[in-house]
C-alpha atoms as a PDB file:
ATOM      1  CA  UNK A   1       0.000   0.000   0.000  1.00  0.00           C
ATOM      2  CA  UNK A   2       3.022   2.061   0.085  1.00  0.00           C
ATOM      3  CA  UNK A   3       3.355   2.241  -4.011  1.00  0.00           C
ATOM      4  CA  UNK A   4       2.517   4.795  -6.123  1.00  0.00           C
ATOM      5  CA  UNK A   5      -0.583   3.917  -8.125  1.00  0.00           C
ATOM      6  CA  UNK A   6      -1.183   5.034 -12.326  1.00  0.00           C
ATOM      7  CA  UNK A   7      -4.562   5.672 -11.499  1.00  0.00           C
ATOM      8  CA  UNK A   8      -6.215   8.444  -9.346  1.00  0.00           C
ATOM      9  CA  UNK A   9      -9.722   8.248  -7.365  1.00  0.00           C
ATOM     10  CA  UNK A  10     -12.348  10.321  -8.757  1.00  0.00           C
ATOM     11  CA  UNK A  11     -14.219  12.536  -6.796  1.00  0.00           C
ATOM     12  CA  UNK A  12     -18.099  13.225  -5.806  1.00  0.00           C
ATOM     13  CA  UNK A  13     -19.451  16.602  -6.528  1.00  0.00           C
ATOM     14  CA  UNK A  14     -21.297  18.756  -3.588  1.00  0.00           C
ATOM     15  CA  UNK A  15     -24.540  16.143  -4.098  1.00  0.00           C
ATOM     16  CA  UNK A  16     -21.649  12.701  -3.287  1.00  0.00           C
ATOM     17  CA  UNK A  17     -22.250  11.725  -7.151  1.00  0.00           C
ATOM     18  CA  UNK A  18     -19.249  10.714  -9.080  1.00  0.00           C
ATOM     19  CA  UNK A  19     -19.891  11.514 -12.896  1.00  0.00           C
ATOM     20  CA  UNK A  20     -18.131   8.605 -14.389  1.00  0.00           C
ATOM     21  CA  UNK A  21     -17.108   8.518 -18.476  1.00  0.00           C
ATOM     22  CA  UNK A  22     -19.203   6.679 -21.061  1.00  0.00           C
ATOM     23  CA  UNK A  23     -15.921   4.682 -20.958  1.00  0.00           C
ATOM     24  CA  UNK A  24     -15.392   3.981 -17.562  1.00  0.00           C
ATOM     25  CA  UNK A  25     -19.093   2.560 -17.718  1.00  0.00           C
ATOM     26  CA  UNK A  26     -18.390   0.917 -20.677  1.00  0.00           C
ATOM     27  CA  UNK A  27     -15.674  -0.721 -18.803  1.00  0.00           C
ATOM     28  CA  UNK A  28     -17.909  -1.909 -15.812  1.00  0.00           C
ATOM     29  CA  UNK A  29     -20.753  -3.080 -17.893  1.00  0.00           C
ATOM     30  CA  UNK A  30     -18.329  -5.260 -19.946  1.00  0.00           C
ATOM     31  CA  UNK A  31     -16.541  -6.642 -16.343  1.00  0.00           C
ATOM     32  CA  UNK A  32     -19.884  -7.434 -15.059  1.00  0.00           C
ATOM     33  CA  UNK A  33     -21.429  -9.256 -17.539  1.00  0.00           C
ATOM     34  CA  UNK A  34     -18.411 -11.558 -17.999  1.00  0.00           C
ATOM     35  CA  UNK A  35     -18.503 -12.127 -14.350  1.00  0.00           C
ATOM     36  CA  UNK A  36     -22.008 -12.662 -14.390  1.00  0.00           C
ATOM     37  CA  UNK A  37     -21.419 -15.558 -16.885  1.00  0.00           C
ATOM     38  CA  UNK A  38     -19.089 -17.117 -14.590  1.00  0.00           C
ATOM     39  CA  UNK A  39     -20.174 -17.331 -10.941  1.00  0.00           C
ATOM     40  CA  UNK A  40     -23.501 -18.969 -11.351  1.00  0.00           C
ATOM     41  CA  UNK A  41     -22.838 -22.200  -9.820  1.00  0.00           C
ATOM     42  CA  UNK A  42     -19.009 -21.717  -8.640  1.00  0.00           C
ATOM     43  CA  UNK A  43     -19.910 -18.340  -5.719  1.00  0.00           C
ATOM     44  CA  UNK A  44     -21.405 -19.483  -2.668  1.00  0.00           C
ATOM     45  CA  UNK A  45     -25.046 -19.189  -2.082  1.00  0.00           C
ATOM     46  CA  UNK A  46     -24.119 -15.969   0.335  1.00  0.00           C
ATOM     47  CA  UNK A  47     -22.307 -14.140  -2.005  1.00  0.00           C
ATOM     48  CA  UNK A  48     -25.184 -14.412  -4.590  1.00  0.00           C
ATOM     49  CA  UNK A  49     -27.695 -13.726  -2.122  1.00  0.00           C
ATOM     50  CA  UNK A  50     -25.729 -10.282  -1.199  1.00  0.00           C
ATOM     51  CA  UNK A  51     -25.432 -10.002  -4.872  1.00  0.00           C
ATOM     52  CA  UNK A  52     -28.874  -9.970  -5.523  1.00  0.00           C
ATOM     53  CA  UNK A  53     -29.828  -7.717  -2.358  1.00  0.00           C
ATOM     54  CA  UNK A  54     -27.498  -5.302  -3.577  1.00  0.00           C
ATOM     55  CA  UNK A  55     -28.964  -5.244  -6.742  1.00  0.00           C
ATOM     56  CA  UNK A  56     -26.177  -3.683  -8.587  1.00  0.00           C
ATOM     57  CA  UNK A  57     -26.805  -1.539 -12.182  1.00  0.00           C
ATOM     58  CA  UNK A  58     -25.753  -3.515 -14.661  1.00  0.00           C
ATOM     59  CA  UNK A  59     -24.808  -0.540 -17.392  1.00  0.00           C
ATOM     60  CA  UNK A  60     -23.100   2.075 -15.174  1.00  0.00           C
ATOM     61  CA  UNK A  61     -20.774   1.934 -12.313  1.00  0.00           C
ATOM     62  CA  UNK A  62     -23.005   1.925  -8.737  1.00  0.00           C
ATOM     63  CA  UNK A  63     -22.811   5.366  -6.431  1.00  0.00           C
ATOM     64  CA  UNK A  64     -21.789   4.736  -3.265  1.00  0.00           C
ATOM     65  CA  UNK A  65     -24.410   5.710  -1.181  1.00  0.00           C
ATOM     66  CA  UNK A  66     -27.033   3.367  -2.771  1.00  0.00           C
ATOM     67  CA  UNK A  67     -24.223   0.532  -1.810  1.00  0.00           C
ATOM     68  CA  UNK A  68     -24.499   1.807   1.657  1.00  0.00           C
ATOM     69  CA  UNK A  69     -27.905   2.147   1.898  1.00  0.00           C
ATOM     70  CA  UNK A  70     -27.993  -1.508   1.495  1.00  0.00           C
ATOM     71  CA  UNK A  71     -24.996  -2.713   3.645  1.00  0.00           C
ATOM     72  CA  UNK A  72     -26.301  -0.320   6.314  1.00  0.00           C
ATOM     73  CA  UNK A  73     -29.843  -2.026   6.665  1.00  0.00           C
ATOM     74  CA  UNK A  74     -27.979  -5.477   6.657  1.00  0.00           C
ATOM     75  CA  UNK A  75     -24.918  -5.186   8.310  1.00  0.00           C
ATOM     76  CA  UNK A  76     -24.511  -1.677   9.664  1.00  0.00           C
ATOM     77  CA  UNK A  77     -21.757  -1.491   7.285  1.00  0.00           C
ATOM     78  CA  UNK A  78     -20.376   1.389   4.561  1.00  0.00           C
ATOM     79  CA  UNK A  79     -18.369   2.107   1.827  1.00  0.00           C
ATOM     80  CA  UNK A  80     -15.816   4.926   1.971  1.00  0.00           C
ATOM     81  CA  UNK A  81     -14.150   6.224  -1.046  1.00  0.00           C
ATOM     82  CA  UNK A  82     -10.549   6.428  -0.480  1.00  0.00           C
ATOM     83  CA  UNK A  83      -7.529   7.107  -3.351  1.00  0.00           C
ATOM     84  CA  UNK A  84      -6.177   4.823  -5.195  1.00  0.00           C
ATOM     85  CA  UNK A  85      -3.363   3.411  -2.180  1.00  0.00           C
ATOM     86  CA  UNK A  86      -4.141   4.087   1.112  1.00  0.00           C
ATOM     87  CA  UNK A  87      -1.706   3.366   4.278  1.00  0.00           C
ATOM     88  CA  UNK A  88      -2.275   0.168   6.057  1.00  0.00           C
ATOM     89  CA  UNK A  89      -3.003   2.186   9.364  1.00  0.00           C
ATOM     90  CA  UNK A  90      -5.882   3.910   7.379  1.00  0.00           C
ATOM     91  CA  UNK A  91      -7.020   0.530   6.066  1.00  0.00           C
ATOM     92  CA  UNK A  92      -7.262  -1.203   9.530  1.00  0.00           C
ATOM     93  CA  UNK A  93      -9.087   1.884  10.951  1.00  0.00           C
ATOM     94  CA  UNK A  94     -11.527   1.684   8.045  1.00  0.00           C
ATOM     95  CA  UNK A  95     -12.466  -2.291   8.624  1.00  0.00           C
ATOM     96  CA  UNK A  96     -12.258  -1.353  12.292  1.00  0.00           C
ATOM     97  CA  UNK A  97     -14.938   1.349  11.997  1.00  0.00           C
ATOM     98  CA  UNK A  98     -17.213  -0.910   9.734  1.00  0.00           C
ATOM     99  CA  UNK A  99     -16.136   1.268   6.782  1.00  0.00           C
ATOM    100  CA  UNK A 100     -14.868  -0.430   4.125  1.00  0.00           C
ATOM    101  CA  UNK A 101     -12.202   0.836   1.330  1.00  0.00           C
ATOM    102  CA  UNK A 102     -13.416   1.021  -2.011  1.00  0.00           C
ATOM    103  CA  UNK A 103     -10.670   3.129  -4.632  1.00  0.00           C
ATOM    104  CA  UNK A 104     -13.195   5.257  -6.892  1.00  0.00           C
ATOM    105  CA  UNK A 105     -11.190   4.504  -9.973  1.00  0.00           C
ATOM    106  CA  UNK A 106     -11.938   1.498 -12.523  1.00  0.00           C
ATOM    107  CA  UNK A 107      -9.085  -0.405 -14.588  1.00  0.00           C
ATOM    108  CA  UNK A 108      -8.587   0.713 -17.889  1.00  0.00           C
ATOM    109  CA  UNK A 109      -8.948  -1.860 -20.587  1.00  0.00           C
ATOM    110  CA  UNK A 110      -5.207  -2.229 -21.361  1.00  0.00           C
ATOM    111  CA  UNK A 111      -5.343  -3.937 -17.484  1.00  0.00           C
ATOM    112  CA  UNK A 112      -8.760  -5.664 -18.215  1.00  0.00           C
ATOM    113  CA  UNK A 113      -8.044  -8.909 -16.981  1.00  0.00           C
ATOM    114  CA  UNK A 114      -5.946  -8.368 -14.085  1.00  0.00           C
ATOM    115  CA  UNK A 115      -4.715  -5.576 -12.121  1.00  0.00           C
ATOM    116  CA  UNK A 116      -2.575  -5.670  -8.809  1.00  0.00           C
ATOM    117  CA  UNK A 117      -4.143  -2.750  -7.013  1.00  0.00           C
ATOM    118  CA  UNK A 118      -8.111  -2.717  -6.165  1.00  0.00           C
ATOM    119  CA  UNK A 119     -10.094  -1.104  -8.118  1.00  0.00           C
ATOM    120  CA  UNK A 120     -13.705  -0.163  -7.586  1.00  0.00           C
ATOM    121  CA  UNK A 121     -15.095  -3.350  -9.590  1.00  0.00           C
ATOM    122  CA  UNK A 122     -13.211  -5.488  -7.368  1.00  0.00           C
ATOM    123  CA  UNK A 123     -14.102  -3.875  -4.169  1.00  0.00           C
ATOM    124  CA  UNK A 124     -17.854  -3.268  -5.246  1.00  0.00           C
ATOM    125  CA  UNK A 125     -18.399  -6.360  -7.101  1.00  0.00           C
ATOM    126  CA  UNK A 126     -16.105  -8.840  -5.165  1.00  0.00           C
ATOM    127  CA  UNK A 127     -16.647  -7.852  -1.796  1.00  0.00           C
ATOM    128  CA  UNK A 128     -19.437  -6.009  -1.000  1.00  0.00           C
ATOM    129  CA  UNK A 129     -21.882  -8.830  -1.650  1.00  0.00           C
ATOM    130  CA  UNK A 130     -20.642 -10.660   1.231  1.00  0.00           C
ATOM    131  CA  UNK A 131     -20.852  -7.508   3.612  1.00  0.00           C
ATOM    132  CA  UNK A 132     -24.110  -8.259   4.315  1.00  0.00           C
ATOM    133  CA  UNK A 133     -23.509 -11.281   5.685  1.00  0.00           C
ATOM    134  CA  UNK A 134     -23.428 -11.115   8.944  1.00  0.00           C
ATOM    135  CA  UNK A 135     -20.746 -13.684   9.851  1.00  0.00           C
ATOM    136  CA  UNK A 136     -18.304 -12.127   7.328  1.00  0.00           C
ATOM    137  CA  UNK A 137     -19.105  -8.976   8.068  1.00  0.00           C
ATOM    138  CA  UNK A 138     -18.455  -9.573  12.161  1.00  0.00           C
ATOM    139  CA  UNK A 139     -14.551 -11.671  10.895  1.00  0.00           C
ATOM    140  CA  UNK A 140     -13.802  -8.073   8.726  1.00  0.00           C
ATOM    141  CA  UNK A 141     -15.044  -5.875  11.532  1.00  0.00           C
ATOM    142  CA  UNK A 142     -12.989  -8.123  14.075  1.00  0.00           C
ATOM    143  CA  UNK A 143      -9.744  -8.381  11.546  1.00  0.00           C
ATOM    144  CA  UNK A 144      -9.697  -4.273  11.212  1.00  0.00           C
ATOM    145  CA  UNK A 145      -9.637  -4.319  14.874  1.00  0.00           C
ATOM    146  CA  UNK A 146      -6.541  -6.613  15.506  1.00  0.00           C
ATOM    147  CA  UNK A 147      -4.919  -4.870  12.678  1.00  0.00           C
ATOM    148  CA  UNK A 148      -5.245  -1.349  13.993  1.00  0.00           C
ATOM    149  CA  UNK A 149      -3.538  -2.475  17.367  1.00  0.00           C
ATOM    150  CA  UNK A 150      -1.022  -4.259  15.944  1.00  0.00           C
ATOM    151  CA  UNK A 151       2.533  -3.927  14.915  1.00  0.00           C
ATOM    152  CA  UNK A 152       4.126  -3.457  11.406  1.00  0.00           C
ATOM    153  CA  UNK A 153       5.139  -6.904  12.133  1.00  0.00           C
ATOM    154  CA  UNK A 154       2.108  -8.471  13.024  1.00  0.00           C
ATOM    155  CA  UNK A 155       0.249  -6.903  10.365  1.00  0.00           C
ATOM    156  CA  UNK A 156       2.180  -9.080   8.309  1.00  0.00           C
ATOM    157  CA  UNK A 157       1.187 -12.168   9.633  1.00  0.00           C
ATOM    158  CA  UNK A 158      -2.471 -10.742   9.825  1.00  0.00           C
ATOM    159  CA  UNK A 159      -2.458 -10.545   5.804  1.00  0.00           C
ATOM    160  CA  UNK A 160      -1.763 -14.049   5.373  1.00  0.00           C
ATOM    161  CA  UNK A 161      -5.225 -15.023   7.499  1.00  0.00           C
ATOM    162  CA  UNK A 162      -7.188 -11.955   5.324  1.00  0.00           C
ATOM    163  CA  UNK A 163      -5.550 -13.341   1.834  1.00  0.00           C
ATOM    164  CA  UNK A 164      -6.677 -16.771   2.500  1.00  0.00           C
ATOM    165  CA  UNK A 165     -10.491 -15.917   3.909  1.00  0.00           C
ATOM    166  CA  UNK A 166     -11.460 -12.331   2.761  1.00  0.00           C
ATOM    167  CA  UNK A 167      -9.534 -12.362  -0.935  1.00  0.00           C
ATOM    168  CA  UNK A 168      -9.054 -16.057  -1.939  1.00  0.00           C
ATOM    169  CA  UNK A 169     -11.365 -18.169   0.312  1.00  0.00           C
ATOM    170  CA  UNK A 170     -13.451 -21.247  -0.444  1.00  0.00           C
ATOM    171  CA  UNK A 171     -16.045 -23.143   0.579  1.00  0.00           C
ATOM    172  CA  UNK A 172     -16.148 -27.522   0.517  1.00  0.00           C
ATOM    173  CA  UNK A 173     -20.365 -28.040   0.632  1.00  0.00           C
ATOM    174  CA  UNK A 174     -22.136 -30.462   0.272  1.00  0.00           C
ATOM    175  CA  UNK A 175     -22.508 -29.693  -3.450  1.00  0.00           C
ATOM    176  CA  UNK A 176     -18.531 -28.990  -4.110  1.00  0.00           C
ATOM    177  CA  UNK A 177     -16.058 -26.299  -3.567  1.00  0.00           C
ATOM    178  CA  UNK A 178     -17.837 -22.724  -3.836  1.00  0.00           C
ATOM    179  CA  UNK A 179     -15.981 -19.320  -3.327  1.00  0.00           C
ATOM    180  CA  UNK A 180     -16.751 -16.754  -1.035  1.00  0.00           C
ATOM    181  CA  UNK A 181     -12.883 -14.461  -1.784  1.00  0.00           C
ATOM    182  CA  UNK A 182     -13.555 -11.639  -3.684  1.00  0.00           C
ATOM    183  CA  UNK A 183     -10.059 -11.919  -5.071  1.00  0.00           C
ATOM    184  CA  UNK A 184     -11.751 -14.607  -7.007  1.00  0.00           C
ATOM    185  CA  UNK A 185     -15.214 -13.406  -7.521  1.00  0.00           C
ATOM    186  CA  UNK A 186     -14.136 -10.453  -9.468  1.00  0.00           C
ATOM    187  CA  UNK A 187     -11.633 -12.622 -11.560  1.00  0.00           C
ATOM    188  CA  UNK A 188     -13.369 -14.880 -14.251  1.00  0.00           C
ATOM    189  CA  UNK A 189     -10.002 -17.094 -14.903  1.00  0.00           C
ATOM    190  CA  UNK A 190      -9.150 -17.729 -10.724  1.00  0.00           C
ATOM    191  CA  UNK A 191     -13.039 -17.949 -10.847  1.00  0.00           C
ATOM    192  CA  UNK A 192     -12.753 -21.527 -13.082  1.00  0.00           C
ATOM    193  CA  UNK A 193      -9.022 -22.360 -11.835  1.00  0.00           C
ATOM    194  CA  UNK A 194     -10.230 -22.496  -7.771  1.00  0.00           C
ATOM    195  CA  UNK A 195     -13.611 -24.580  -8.489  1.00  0.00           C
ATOM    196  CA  UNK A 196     -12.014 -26.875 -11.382  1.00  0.00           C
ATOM    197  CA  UNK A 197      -8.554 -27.209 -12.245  1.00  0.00           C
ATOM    198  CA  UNK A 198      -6.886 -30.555 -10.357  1.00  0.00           C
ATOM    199  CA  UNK A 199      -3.750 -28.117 -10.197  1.00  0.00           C
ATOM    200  CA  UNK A 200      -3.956 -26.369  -6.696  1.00  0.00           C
ATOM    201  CA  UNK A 201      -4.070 -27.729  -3.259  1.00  0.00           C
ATOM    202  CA  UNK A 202      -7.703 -27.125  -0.859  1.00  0.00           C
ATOM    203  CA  UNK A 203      -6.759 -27.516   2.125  1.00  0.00           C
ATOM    204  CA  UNK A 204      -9.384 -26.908   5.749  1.00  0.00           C
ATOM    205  CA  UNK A 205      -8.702 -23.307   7.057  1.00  0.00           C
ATOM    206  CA  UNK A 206      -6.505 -23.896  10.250  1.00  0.00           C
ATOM    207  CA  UNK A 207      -5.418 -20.070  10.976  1.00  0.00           C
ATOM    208  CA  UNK A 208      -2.552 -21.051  12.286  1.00  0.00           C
ATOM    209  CA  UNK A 209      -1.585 -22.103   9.102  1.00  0.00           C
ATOM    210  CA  UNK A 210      -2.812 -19.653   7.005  1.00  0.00           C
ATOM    211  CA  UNK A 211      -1.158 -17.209   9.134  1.00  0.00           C
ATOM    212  CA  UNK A 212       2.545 -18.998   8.036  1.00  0.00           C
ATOM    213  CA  UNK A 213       2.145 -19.449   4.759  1.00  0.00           C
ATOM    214  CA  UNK A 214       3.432 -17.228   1.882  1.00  0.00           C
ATOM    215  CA  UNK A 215       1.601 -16.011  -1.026  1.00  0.00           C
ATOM    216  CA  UNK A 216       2.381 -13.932  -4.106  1.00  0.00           C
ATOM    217  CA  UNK A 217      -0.200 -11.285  -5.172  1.00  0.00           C
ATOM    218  CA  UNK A 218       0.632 -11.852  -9.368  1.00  0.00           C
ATOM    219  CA  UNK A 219      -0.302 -15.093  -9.779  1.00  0.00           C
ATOM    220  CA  UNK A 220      -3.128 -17.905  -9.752  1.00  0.00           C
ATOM    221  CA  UNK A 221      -3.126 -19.124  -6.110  1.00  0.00           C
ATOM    222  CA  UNK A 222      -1.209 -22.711  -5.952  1.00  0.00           C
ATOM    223  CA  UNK A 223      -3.027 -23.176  -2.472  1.00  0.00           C
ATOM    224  CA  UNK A 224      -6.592 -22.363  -1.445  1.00  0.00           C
ATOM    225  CA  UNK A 225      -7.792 -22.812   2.359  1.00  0.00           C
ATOM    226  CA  UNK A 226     -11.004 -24.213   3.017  1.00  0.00           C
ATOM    227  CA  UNK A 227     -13.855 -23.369   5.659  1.00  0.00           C
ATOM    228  CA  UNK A 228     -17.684 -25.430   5.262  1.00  0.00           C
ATOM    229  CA  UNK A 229     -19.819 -22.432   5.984  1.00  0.00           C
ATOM    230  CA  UNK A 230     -19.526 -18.988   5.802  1.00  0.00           C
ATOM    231  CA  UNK A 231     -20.411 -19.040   9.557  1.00  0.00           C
ATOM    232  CA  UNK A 232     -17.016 -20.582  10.434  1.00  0.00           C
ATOM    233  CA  UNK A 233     -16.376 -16.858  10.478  1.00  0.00           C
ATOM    234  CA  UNK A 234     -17.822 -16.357  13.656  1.00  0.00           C
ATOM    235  CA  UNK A 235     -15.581 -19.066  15.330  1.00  0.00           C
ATOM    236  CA  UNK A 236     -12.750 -17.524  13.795  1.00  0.00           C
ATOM    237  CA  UNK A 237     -13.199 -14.108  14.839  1.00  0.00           C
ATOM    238  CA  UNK A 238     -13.386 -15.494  18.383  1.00  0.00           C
ATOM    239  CA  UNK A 239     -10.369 -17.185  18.379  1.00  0.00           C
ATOM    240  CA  UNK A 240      -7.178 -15.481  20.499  1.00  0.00           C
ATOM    241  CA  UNK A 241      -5.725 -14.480  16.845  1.00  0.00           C
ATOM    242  CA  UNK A 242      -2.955 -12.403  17.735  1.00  0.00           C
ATOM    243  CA  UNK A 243      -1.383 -15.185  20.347  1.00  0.00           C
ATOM    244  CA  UNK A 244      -1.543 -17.404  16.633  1.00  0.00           C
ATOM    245  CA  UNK A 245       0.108 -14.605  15.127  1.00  0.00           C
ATOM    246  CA  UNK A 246       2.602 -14.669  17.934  1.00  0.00           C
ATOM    247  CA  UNK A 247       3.077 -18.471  17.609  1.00  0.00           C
ATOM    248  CA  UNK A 248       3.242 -17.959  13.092  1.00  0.00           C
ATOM    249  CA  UNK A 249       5.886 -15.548  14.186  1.00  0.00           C
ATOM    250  CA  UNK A 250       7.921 -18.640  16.323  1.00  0.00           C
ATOM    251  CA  UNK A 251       7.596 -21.168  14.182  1.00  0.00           C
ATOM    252  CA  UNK A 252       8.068 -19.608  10.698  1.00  0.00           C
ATOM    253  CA  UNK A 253       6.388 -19.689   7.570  1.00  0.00           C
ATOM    254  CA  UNK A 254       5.948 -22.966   5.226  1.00  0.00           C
ATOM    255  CA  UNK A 255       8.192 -23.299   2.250  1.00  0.00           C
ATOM    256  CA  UNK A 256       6.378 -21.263  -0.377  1.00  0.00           C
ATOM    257  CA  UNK A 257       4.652 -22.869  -3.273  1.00  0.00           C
ATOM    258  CA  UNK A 258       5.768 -20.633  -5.622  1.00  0.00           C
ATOM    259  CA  UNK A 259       8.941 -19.765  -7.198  1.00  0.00           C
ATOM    260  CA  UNK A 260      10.385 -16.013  -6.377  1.00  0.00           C
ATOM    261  CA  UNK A 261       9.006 -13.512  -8.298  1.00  0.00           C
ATOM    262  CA  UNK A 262      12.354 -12.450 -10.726  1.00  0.00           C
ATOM    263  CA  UNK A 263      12.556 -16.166 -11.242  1.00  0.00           C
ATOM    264  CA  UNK A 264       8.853 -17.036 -12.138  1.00  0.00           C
END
């Protein structure tokens, strides 16, 4: 979060409306209805239920305050526009305050596929569904709370647990392996490649684990971590996570499964 980003936020006028290009529309109509052709049948049944309660426009990019008028009603959750990079002790105090980040820029479609930073499809479209569920919504509240309390160092170890729920979770039902990460909802190749492909390792969530083991933002995931029910959340937000963080921090992290970046 300390990089300098090639895109800038854009900003509300005196009424909180962002006036977004035909283009920039253009771009989030053509992102959702990919998407859209994707999840039925790989998100869980939360995510679509969120998805349908937030009933997002399907031609133009949402405002934020008709997001928030929904996540308020459910959750007692917001949205709050930040720039394009924010600090990690303005992230934490965000998630801590039920506020969640969402960068009011969208890709361009030279970075259509994939970009590193998140933009306001990702956030909007990959997350916010899930914020009104109210088991993920308590494990973000929870997880903005440890991280605003804790050190550089811990914070650290605390992105390993949000990577592997929040971004790049899964779900083993009774009906197969469903995704609840919005770093895979808003991604229509990691969408297939984390319900499908033989090639990655699902493994049950044990924080503990998740907490030691490395990941690289730039590439498919070679390990996903698995919970059964979106209410696992609960449990896991009442577990003593910072004495696991303490323990990660003892023991070390696993032997990545990836190779280093300059050599991939």
């Amino acid at each position: 979060m300390g990089k300098q980003s090639q895109y800038v936020s854009r900003q509300p006028d005196e009424n909180g409306i962002i006036h977004w290009s035909d283009e920039e529309n253009g771009i989030w109509k053509d992102l959702v209805e990919r998407q859209l052709e994707c999840i039925p049948g790989k998100a869980c049944d939360e995510y679509m239920k969120g998805l349908e309660l937030l009933d997002l426009p399907k031609d133009s990019l949402p405002q934020m305050h008709e997001v928030n008028e929904v996540l308020e009603r459910e959750t007692g959750w917001q949205v709050a526009q930040v720039p394009a990079l924010i600090p990690f002790d303005e992230f934490f105090r965000l998630l801590a305050n039920k506020q969640f980040p969402v960068a009011t820029f969208i890709r361009t479609r030279e970075e259509f596929d994939y970009l590193q930073e998140p933009d306001i499809f990702h956030e909007i479209f990959g997350h916010c569904p899930l914020l009104t569920n109210p088991a993920f919504a308590h494990f973000t509240h929870q997880y903005g709370k440890l991280g605003l309390a804790a050190t550089p160092k811990e914070r650290v170890y605390l992105a390993r647990l949000y990577w592997f729920t929040v971004e790049f979770g899964l779900l083993k039902t009774e009906e197969g392996i469903r995704i609840y990460g919005g770093g895979i909802l808003s991604s229509p190749a990691e969408t297939e490649y984390a319900v499908n492909s033989d090639t990655p390792e699902r493994k049950p969530l044990k924080a503990l684990d998740a907490l030691r083991t490395p990941y690289r933002i730039d590439i498919i995931q070679p390990i996903y971590y698995t919970i059964e029910s979106v209410d696992e959340l609960f449990k896991i937000s009442d577990m003593d996570i910072m004495s696991l963080v303490h323990e990660a921090m003892e023991l070390g992290l696993f032997e990545p499964k990836f190779p280093p970046k300059d050599a991939a």
